[in-house]
N, C-alpha and C. Protein backbone atom coordinates (compact mmCIF):
# COMPACT_ATOMS: atom_id res chain seq x y z
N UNK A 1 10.15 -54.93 39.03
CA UNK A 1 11.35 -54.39 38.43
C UNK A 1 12.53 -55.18 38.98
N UNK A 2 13.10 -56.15 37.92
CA UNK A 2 13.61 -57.10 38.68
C UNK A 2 15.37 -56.29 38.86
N UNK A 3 15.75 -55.39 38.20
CA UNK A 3 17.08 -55.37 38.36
C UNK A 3 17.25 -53.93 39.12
N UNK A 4 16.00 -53.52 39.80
CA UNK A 4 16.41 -52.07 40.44
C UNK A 4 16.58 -52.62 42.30
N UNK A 5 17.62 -51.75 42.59
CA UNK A 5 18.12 -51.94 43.85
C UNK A 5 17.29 -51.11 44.83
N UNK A 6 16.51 -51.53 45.52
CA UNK A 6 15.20 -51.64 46.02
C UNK A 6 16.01 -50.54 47.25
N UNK A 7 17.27 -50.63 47.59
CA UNK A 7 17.72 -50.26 48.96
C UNK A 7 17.95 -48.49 48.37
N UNK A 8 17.83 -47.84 47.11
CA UNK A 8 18.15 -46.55 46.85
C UNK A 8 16.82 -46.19 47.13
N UNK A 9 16.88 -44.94 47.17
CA UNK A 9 15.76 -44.16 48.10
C UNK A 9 15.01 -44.34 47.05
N UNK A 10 13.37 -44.65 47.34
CA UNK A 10 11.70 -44.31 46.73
C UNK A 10 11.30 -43.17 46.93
N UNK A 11 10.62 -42.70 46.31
CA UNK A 11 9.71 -41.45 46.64
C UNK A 11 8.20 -42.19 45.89
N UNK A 12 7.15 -42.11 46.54
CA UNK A 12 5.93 -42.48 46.17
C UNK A 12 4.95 -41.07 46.02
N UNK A 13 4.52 -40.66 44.65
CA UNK A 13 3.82 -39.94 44.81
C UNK A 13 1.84 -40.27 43.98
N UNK A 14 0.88 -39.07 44.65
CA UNK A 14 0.12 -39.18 43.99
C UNK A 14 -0.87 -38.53 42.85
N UNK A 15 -0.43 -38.53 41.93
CA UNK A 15 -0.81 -37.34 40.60
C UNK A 15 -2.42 -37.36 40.47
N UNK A 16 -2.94 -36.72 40.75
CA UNK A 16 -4.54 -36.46 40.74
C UNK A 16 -5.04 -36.00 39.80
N UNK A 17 -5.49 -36.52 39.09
CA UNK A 17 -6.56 -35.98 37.55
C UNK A 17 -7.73 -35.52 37.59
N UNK A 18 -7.75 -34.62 37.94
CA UNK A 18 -9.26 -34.00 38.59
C UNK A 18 -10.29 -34.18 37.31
N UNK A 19 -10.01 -33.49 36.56
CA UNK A 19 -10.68 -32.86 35.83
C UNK A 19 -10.22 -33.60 34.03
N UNK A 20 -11.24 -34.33 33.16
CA UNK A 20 -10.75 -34.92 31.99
C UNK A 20 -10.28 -33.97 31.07
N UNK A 21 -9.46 -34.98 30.22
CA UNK A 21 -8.26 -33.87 29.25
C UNK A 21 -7.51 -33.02 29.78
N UNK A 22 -7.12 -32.65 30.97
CA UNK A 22 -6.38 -31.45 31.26
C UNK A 22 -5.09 -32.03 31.70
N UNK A 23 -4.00 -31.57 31.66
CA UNK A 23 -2.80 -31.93 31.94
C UNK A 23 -2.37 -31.83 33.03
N UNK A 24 -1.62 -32.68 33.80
CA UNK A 24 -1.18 -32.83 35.00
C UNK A 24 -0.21 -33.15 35.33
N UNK A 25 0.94 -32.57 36.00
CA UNK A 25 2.41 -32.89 35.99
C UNK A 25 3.00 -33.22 37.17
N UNK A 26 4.20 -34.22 37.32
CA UNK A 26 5.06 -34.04 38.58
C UNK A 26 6.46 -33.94 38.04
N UNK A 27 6.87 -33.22 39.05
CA UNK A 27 8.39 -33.06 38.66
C UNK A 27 9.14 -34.54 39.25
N UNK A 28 10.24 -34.68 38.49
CA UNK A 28 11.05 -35.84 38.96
C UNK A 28 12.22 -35.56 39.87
N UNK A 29 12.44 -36.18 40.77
CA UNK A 29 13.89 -35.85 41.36
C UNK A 29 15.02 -35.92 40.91
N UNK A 30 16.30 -34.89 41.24
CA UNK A 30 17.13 -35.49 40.60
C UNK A 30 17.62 -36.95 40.21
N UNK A 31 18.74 -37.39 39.18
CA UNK A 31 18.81 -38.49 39.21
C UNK A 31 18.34 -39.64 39.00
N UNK A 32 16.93 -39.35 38.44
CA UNK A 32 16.26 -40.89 38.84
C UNK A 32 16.27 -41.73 38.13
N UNK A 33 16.53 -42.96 38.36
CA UNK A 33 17.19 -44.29 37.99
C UNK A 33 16.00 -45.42 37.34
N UNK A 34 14.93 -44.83 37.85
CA UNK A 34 13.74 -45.58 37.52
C UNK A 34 12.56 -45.04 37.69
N UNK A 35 11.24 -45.38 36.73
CA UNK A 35 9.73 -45.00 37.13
C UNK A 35 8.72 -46.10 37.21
N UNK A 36 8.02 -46.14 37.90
CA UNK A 36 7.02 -46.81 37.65
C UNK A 36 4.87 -46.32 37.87
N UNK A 37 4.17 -46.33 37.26
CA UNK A 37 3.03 -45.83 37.53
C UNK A 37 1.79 -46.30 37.04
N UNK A 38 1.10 -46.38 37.67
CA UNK A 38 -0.66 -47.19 37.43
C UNK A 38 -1.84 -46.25 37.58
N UNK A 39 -2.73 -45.86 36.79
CA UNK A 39 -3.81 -45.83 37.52
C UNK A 39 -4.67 -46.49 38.33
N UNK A 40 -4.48 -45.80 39.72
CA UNK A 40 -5.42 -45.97 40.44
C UNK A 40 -6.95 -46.71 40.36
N UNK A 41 -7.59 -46.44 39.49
CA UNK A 41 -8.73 -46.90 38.71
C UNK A 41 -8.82 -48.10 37.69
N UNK A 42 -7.51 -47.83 37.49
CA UNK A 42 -6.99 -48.82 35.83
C UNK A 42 -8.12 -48.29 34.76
N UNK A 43 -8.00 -46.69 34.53
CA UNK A 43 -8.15 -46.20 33.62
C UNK A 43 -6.81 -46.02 32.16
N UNK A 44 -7.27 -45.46 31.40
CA UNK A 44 -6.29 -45.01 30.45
C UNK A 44 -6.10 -44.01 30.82
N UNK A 45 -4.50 -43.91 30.84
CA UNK A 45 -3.88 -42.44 30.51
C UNK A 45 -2.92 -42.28 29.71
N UNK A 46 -2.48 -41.28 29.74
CA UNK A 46 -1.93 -40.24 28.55
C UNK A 46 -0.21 -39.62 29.55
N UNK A 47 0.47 -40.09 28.90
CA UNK A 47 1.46 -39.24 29.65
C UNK A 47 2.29 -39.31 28.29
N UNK A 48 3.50 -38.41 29.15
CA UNK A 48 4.45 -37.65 28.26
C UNK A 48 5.72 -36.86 29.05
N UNK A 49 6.97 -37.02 28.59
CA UNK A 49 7.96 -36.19 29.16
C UNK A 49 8.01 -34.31 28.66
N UNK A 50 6.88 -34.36 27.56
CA UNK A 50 7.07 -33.10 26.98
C UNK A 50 5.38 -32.60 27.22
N UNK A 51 5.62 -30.81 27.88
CA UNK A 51 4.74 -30.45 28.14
C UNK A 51 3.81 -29.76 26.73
N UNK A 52 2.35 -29.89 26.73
CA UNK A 52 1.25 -29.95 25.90
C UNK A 52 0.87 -30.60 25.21
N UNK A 53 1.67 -32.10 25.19
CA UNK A 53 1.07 -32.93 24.44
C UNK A 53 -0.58 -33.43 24.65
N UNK A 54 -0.52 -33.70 26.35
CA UNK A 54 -1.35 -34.90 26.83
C UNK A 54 -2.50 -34.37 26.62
N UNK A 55 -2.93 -32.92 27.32
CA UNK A 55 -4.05 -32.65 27.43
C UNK A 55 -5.06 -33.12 26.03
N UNK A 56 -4.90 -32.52 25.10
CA UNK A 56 -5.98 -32.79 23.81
C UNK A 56 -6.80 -33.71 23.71
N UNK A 57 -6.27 -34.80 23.49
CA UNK A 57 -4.34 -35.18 23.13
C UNK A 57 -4.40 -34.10 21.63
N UNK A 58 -3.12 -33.82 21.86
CA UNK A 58 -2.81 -33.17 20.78
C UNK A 58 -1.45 -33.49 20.10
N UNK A 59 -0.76 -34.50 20.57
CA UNK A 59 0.92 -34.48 20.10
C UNK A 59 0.96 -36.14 19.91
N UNK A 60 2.46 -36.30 19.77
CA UNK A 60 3.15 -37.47 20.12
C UNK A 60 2.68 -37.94 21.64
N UNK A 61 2.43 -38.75 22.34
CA UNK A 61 2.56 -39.13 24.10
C UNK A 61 2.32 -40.61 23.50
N UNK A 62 2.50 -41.66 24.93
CA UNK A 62 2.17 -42.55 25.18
C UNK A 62 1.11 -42.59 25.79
N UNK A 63 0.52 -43.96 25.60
CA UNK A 63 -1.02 -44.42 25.93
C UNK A 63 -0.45 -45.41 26.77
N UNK A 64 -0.80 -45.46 28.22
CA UNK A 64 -1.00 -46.71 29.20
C UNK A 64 -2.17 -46.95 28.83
N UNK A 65 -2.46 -48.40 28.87
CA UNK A 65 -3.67 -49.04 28.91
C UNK A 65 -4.65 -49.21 30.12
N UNK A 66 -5.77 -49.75 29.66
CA UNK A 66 -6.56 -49.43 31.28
C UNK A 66 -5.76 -51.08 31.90
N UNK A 67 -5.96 -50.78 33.31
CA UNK A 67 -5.23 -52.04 33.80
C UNK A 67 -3.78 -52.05 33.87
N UNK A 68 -3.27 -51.71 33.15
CA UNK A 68 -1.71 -52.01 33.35
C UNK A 68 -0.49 -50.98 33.89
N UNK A 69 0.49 -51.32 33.89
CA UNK A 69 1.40 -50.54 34.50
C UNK A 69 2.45 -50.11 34.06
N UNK A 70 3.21 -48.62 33.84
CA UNK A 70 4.50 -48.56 33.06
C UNK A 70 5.58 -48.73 33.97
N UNK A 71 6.61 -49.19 33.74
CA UNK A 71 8.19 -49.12 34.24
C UNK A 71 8.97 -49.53 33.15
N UNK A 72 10.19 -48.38 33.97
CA UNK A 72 11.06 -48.19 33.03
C UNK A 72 12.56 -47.68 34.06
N UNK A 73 13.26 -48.98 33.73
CA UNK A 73 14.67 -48.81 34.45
C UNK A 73 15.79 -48.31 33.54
N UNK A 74 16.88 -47.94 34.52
CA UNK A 74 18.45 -47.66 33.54
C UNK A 74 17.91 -45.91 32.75
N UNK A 75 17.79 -45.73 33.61
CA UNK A 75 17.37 -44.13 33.68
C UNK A 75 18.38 -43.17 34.30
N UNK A 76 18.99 -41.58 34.24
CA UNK A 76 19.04 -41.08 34.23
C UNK A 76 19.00 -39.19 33.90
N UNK A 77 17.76 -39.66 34.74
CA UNK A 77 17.10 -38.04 34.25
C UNK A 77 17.46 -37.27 35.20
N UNK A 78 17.35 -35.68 35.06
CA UNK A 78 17.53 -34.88 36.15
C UNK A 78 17.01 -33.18 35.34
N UNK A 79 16.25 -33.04 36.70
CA UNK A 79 15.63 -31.87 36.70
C UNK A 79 13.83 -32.48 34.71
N UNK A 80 13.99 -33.19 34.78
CA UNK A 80 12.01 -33.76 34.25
C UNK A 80 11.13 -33.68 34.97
N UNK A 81 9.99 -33.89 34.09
CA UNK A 81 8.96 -33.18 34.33
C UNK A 81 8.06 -34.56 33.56
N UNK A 82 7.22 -35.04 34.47
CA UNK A 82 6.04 -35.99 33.59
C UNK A 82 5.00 -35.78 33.65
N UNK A 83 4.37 -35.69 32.57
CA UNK A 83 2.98 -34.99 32.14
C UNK A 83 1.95 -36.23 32.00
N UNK A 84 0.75 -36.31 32.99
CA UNK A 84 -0.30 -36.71 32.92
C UNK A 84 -1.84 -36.52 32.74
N UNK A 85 -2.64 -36.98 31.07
CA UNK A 85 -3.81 -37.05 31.60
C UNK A 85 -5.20 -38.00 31.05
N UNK A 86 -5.98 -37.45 31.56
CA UNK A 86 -6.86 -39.31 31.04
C UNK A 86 -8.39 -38.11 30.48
N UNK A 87 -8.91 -39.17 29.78
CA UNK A 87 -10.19 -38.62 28.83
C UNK A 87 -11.53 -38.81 30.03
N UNK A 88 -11.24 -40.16 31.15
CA UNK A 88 -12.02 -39.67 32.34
C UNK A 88 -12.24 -39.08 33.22
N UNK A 89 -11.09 -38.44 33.75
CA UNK A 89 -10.55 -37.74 34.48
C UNK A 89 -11.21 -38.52 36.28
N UNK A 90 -11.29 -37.79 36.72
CA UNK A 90 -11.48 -38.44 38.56
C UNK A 90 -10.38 -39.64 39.21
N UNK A 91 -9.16 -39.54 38.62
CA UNK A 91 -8.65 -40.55 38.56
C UNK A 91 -6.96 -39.90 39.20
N UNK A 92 -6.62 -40.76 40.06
CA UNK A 92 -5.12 -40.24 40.29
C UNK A 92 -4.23 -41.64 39.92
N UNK A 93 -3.12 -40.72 39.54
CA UNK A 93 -1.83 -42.07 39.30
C UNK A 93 -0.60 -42.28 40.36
N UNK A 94 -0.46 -43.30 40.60
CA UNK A 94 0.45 -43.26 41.54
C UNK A 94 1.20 -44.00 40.99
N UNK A 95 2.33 -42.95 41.26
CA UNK A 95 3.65 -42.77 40.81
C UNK A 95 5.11 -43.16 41.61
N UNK A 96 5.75 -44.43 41.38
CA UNK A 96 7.22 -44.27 42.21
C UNK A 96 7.82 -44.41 41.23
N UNK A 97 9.06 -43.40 42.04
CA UNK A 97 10.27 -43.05 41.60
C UNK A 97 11.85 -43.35 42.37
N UNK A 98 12.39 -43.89 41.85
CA UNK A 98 13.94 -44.34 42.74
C UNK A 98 15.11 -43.48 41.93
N UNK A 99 15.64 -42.19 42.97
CA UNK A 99 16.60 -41.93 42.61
C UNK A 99 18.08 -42.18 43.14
């Protein structure tokens, strides 16, 4: 993430997908300026800012690919919620966030 200022606080978290299809969420901190997140596995997952999509899938969400990674700068969110989940499940995503 070439234009995020590395010196504002990180929070690193790790979203655990226990169980396939079921939805899994972390809340975001205030403020946050940026996301970035991979599976662990470099499985596919399923996320979404809106809750009940992922599980089914049943809605609109985005598809990460297996292998790759989302980020997304020039953000200001506060008080979100990101919804994660994958069709393999056993899989956690790890998640940073700079607010």
């Amino acid at each position: 993430m070439a234009n995020i200022d590395y010196a504002v606080n990180a929070q690193d978290y790790a979203v655990v997908l226990t169980n396939p299809d079921e939805e899994y969420s972390q809340e975001l901190p205030a403020n946050t300026k940026a996301i970035e997140f991979r599976s662990r596995n470099g499985a596919v997952v399923r996320h979404s800012f809106t809750q009940g999509l992922v599980a089914g899938p049943t809605g609109a969400y985005q598809t990460l690919k297996a292998n790759t990674e989302y980020e997304k700068e020039h953000l200001n969110l506060n008080k979100h919620t990101i919804y994660f989940a994958s069709g393999a499940g056993g899989d956690t995503v790890e998640l940073r966030v700079w607010a």
